[in-house]
N, C-alpha and C. Protein backbone atom coordinates (compact mmCIF):
# COMPACT_ATOMS: atom_id res chain seq x y z
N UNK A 1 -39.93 -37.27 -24.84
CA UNK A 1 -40.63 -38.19 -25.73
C UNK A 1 -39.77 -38.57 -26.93
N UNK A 2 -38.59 -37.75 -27.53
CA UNK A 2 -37.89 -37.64 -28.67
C UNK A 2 -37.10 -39.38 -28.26
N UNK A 3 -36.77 -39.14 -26.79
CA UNK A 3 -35.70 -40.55 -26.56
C UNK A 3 -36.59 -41.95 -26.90
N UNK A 4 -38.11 -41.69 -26.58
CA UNK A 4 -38.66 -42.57 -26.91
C UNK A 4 -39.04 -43.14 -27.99
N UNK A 5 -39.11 -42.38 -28.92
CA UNK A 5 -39.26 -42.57 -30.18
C UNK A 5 -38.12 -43.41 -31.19
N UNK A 6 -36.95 -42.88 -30.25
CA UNK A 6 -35.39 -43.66 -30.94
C UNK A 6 -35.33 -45.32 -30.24
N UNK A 7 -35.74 -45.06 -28.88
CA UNK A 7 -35.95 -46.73 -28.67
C UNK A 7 -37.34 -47.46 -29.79
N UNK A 8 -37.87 -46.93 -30.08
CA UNK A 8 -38.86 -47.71 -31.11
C UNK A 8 -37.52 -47.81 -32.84
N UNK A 9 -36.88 -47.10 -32.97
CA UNK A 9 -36.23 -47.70 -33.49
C UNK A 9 -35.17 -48.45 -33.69
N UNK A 10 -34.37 -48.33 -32.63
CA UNK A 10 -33.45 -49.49 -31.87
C UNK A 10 -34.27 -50.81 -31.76
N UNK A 11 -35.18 -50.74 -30.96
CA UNK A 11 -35.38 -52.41 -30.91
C UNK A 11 -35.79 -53.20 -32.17
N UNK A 12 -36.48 -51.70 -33.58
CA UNK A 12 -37.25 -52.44 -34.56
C UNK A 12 -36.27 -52.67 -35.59
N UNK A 13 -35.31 -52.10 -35.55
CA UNK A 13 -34.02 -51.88 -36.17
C UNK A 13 -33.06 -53.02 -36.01
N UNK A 14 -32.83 -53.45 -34.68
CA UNK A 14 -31.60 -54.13 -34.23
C UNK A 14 -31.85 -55.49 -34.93
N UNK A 15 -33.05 -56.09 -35.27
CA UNK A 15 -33.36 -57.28 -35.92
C UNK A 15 -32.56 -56.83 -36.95
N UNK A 16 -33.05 -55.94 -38.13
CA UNK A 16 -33.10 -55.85 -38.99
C UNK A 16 -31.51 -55.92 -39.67
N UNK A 17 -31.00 -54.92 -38.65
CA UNK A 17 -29.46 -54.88 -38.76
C UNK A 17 -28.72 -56.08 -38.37
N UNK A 18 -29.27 -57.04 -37.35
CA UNK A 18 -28.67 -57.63 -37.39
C UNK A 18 -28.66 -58.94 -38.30
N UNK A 19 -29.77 -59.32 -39.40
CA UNK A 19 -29.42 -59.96 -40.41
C UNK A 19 -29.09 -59.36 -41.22
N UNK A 20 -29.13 -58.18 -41.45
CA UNK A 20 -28.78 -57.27 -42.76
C UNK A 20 -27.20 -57.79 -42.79
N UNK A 21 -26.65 -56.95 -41.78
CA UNK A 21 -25.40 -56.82 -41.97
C UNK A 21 -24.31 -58.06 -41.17
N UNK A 22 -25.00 -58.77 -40.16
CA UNK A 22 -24.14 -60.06 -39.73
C UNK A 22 -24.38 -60.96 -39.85
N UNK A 23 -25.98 -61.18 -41.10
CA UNK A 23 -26.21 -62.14 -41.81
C UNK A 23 -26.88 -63.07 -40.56
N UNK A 24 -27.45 -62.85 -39.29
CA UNK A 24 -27.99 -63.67 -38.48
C UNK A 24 -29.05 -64.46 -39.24
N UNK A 25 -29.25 -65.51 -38.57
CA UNK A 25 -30.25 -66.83 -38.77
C UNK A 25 -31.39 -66.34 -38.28
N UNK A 26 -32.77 -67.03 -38.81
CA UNK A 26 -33.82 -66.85 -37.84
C UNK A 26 -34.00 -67.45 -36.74
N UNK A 27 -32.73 -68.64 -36.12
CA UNK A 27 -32.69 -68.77 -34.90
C UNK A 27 -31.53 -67.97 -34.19
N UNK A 28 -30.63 -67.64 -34.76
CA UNK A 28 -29.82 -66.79 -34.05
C UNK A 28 -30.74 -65.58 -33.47
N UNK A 29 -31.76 -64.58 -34.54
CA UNK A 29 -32.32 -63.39 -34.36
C UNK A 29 -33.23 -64.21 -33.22
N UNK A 30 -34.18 -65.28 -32.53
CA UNK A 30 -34.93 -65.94 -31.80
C UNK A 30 -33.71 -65.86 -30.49
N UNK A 31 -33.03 -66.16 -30.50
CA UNK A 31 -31.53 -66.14 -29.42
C UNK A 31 -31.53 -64.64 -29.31
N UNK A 32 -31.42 -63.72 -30.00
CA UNK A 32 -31.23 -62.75 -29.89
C UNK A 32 -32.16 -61.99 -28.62
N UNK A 33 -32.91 -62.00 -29.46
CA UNK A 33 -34.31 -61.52 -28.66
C UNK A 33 -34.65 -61.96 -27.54
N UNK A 34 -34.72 -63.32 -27.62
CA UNK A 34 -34.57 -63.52 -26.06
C UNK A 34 -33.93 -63.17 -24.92
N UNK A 35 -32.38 -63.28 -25.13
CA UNK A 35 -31.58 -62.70 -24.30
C UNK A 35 -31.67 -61.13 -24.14
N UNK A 36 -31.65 -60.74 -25.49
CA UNK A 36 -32.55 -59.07 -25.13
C UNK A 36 -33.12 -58.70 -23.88
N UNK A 37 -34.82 -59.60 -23.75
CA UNK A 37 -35.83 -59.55 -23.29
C UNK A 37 -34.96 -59.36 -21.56
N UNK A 38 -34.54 -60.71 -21.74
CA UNK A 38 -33.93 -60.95 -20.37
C UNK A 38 -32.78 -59.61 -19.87
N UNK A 39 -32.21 -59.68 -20.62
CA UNK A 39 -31.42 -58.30 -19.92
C UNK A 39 -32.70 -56.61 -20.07
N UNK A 40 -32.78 -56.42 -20.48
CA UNK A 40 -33.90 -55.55 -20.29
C UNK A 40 -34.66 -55.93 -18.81
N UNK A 41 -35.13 -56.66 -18.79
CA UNK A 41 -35.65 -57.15 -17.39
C UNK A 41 -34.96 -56.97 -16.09
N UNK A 42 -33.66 -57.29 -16.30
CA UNK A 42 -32.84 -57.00 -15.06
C UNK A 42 -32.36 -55.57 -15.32
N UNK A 43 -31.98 -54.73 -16.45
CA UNK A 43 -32.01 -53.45 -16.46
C UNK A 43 -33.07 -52.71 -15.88
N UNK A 44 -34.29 -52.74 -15.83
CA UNK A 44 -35.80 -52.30 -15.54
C UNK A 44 -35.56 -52.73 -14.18
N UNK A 45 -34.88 -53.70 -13.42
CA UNK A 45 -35.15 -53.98 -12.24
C UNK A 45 -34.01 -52.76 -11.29
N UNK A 46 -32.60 -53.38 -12.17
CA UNK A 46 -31.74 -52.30 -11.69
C UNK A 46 -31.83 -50.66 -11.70
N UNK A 47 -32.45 -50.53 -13.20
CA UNK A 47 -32.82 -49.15 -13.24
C UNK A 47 -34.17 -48.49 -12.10
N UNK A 48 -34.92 -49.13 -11.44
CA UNK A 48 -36.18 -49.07 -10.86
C UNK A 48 -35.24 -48.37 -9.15
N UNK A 49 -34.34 -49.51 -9.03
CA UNK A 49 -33.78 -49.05 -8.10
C UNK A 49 -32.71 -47.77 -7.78
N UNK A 50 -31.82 -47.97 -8.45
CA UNK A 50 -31.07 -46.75 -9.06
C UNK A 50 -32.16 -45.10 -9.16
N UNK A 51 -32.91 -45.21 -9.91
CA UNK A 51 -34.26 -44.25 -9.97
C UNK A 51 -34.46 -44.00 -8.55
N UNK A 52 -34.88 -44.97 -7.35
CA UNK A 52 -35.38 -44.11 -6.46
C UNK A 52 -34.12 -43.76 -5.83
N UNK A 53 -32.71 -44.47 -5.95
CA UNK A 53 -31.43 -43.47 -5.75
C UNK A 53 -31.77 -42.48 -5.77
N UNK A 54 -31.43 -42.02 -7.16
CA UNK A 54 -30.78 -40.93 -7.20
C UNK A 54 -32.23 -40.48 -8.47
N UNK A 55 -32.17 -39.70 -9.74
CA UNK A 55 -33.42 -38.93 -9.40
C UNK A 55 -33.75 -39.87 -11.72
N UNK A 56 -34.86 -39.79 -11.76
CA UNK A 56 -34.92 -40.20 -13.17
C UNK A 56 -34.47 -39.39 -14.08
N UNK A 57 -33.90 -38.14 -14.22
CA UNK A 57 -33.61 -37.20 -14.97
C UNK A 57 -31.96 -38.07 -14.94
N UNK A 58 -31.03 -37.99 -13.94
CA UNK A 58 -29.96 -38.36 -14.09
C UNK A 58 -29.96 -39.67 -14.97
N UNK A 59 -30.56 -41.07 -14.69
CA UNK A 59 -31.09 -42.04 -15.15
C UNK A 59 -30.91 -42.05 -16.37
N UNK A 60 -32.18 -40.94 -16.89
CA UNK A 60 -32.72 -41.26 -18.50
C UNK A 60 -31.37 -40.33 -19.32
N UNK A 61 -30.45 -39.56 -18.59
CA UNK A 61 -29.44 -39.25 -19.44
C UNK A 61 -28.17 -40.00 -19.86
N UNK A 62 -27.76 -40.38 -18.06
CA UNK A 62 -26.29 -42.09 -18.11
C UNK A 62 -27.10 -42.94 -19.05
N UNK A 63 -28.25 -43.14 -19.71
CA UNK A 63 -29.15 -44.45 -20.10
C UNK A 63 -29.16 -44.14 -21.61
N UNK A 64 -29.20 -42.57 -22.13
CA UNK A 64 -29.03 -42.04 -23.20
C UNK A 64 -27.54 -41.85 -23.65
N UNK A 65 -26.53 -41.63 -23.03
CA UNK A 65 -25.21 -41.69 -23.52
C UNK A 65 -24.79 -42.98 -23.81
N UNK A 66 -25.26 -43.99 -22.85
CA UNK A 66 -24.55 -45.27 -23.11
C UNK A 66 -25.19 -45.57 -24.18
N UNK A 67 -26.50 -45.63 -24.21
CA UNK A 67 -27.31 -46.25 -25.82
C UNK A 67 -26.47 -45.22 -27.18
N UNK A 68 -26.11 -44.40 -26.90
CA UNK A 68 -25.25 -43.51 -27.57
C UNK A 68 -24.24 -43.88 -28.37
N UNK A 69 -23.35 -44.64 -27.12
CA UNK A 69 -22.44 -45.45 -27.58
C UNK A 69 -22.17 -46.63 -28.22
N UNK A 70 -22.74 -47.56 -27.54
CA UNK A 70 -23.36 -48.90 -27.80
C UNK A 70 -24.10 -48.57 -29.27
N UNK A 71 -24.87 -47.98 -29.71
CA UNK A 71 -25.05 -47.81 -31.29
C UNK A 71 -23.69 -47.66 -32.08
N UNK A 72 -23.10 -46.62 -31.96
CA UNK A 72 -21.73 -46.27 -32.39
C UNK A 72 -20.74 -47.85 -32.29
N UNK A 73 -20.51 -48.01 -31.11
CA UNK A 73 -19.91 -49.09 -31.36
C UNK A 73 -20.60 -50.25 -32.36
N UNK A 74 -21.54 -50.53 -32.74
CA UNK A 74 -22.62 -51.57 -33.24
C UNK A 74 -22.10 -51.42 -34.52
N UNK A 75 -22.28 -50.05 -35.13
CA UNK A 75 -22.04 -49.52 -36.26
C UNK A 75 -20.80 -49.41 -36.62
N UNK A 76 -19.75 -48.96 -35.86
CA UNK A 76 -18.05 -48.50 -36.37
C UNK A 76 -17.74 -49.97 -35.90
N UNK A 77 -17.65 -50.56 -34.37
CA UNK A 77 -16.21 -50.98 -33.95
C UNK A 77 -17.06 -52.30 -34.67
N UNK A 78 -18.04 -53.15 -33.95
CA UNK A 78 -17.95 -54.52 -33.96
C UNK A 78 -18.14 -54.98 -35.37
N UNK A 79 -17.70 -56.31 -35.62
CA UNK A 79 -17.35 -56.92 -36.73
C UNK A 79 -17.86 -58.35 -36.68
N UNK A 80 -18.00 -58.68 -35.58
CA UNK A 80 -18.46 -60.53 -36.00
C UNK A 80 -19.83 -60.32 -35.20
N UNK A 81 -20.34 -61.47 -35.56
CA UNK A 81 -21.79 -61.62 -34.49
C UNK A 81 -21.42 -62.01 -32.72
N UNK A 82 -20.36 -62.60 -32.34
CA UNK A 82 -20.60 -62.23 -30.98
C UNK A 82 -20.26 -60.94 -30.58
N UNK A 83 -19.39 -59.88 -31.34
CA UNK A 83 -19.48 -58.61 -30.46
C UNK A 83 -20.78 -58.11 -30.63
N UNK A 84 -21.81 -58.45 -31.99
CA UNK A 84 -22.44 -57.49 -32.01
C UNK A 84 -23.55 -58.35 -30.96
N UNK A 85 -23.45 -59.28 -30.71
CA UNK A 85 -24.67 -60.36 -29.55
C UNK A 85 -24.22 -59.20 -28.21
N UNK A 86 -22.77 -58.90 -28.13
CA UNK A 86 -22.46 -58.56 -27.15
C UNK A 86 -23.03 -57.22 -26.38
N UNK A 87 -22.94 -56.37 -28.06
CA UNK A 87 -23.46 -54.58 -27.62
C UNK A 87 -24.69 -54.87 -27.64
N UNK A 88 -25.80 -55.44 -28.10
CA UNK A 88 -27.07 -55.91 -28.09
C UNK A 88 -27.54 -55.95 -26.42
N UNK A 89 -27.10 -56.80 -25.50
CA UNK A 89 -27.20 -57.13 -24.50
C UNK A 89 -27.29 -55.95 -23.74
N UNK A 90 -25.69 -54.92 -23.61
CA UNK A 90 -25.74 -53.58 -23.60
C UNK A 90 -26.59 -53.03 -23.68
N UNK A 91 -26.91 -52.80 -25.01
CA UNK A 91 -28.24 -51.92 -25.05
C UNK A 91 -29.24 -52.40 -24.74
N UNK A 92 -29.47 -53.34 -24.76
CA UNK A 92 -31.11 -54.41 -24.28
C UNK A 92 -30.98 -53.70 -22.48
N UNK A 93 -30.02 -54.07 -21.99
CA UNK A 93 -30.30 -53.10 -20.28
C UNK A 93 -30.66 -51.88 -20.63
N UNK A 94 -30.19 -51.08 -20.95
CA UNK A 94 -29.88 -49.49 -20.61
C UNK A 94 -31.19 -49.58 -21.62
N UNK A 95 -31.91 -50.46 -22.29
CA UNK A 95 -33.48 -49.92 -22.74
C UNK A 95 -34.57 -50.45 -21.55
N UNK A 96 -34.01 -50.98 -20.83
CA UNK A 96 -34.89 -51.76 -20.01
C UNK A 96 -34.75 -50.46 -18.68
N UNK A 97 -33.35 -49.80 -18.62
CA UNK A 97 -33.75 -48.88 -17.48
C UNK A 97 -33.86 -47.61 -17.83
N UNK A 98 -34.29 -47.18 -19.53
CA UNK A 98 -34.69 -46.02 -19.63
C UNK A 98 -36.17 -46.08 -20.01
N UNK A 99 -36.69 -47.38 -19.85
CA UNK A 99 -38.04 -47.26 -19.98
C UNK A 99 -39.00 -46.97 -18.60
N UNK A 100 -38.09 -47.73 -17.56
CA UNK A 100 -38.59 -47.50 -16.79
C UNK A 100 -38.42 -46.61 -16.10
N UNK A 101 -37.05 -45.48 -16.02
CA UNK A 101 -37.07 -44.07 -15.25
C UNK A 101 -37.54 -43.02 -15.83
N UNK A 102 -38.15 -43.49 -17.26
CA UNK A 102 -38.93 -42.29 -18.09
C UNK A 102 -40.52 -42.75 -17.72
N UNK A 103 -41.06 -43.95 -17.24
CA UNK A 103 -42.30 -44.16 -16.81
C UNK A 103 -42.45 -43.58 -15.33
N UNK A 104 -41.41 -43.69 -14.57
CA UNK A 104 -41.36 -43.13 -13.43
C UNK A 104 -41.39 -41.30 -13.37
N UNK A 105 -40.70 -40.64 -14.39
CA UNK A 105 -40.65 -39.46 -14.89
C UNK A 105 -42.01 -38.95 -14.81
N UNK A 106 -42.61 -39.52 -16.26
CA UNK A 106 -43.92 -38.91 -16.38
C UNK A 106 -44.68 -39.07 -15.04
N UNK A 107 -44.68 -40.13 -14.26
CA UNK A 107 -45.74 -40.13 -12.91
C UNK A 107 -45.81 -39.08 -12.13
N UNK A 108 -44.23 -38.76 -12.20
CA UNK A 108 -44.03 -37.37 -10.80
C UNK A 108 -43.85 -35.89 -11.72
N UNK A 109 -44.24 -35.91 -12.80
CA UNK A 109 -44.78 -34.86 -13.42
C UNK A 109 -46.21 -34.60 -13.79
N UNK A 110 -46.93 -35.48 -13.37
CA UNK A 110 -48.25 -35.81 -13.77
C UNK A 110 -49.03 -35.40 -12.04
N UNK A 111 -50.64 -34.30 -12.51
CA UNK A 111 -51.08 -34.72 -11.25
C UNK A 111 -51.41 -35.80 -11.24
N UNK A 112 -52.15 -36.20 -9.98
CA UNK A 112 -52.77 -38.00 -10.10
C UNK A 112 -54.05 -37.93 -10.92
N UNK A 113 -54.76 -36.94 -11.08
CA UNK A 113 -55.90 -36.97 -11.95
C UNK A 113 -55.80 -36.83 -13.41
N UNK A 114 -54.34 -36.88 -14.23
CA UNK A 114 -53.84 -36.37 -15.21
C UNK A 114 -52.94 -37.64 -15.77
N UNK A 115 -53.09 -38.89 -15.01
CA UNK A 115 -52.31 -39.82 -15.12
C UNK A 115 -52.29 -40.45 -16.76
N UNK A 116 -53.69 -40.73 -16.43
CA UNK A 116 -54.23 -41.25 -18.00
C UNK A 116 -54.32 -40.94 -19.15
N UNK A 117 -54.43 -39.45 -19.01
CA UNK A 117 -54.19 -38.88 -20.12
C UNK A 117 -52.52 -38.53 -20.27
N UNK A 118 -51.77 -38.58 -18.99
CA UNK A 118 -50.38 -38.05 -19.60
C UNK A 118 -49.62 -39.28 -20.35
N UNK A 119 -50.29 -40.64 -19.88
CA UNK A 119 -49.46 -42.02 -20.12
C UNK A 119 -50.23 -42.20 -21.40
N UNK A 120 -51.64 -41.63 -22.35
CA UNK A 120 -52.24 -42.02 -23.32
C UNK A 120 -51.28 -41.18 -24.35
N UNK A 121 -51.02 -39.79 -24.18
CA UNK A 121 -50.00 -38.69 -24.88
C UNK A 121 -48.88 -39.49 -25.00
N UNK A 122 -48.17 -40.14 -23.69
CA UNK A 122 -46.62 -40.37 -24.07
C UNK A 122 -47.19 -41.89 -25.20
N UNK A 123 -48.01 -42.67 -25.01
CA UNK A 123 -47.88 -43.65 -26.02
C UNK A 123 -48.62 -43.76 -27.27
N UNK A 124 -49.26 -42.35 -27.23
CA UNK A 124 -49.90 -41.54 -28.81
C UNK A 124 -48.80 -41.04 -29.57
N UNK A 125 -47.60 -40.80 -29.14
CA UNK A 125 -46.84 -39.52 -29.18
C UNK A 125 -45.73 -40.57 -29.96
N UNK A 126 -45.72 -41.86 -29.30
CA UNK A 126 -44.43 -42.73 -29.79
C UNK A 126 -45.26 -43.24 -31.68
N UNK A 127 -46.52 -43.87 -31.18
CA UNK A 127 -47.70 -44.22 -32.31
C UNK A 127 -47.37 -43.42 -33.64
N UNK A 128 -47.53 -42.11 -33.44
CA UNK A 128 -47.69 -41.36 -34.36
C UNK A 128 -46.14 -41.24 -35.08
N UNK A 129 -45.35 -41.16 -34.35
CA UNK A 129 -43.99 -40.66 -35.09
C UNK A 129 -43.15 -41.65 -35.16
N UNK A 130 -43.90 -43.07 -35.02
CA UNK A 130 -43.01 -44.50 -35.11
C UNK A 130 -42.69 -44.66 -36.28
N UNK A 131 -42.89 -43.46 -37.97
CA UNK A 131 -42.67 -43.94 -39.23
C UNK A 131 -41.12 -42.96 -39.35
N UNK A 132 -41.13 -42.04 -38.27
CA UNK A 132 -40.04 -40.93 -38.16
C UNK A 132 -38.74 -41.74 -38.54
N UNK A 133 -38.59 -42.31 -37.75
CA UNK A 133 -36.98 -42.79 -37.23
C UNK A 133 -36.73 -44.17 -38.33
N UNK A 134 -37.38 -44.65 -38.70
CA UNK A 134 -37.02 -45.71 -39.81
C UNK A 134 -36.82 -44.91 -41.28
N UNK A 135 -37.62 -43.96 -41.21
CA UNK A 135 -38.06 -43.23 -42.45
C UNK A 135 -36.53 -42.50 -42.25
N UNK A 136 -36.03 -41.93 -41.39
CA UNK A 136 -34.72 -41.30 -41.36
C UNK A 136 -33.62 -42.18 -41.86
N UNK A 137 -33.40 -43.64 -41.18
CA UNK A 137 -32.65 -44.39 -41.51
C UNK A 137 -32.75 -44.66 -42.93
């Protein structure tokens, strides 16, 4: 649940940072997001598949190192707005396929009669500690 909580501040963040510090437009940040959306989508598609590969534990960790990086780089290396359009994209997948091999996670840890309440916990759980990770920053 901890990884989930850091994607609530990555995506609420990445706006923020990215006019903060590369001075984006409110149509650049509209560009932004969009293309986000869209790679996330094909991440969630690729990650969906990959998942029944090989197992969601492997998944949600390759999905946690790269977001790992891709922050790091965001922060140290890039310098103009297309690298940072660039690591954006990056991370916009690898959030799109750790959302979905951590939704897949909880299912096959969950009995089937336990569904609702385990999927109401994981999105009580993000609710409650969504002031955590900004409040850190």
């Amino acid at each position: 649940m901890i990884y989930s909580d850091a994607l609530i501040v990555l995506i609420a963040g990445g706006g923020v940072y990215a006019s903060g510090v590369f001075a984006f437009t409110s149509g650049e940040l509209l560009k932004l997001a969009i293309f986000a959306k869209l790679f996330a989508f094909v991440g969630v598609l690729l990650g969906g598949y990959l998942n029944d590969r090989f197992s969601s534990k492997i998944i949600i960790l390759i999905c946690i190192a790269v977001l790992t990086a891709t922050v790091f780089y965001a922060s140290i290396v890039a310098q103009t707005k297309t690298q940072f359009f660039y690591n954006a994209m990056v991370l916009s997948f690898f959030i799109g396929s750790i959302q979905s091999a951590g939704r897949v996670m909880i299912t096959g840890l969950l009995e089937a009669n336990d569904q609702g309440k385990g999927f109401g916990l994981f999105s009580f759980s993000g609710r409650i500690t969504a002031f955590a990770g900004p409040l850190l920053v």
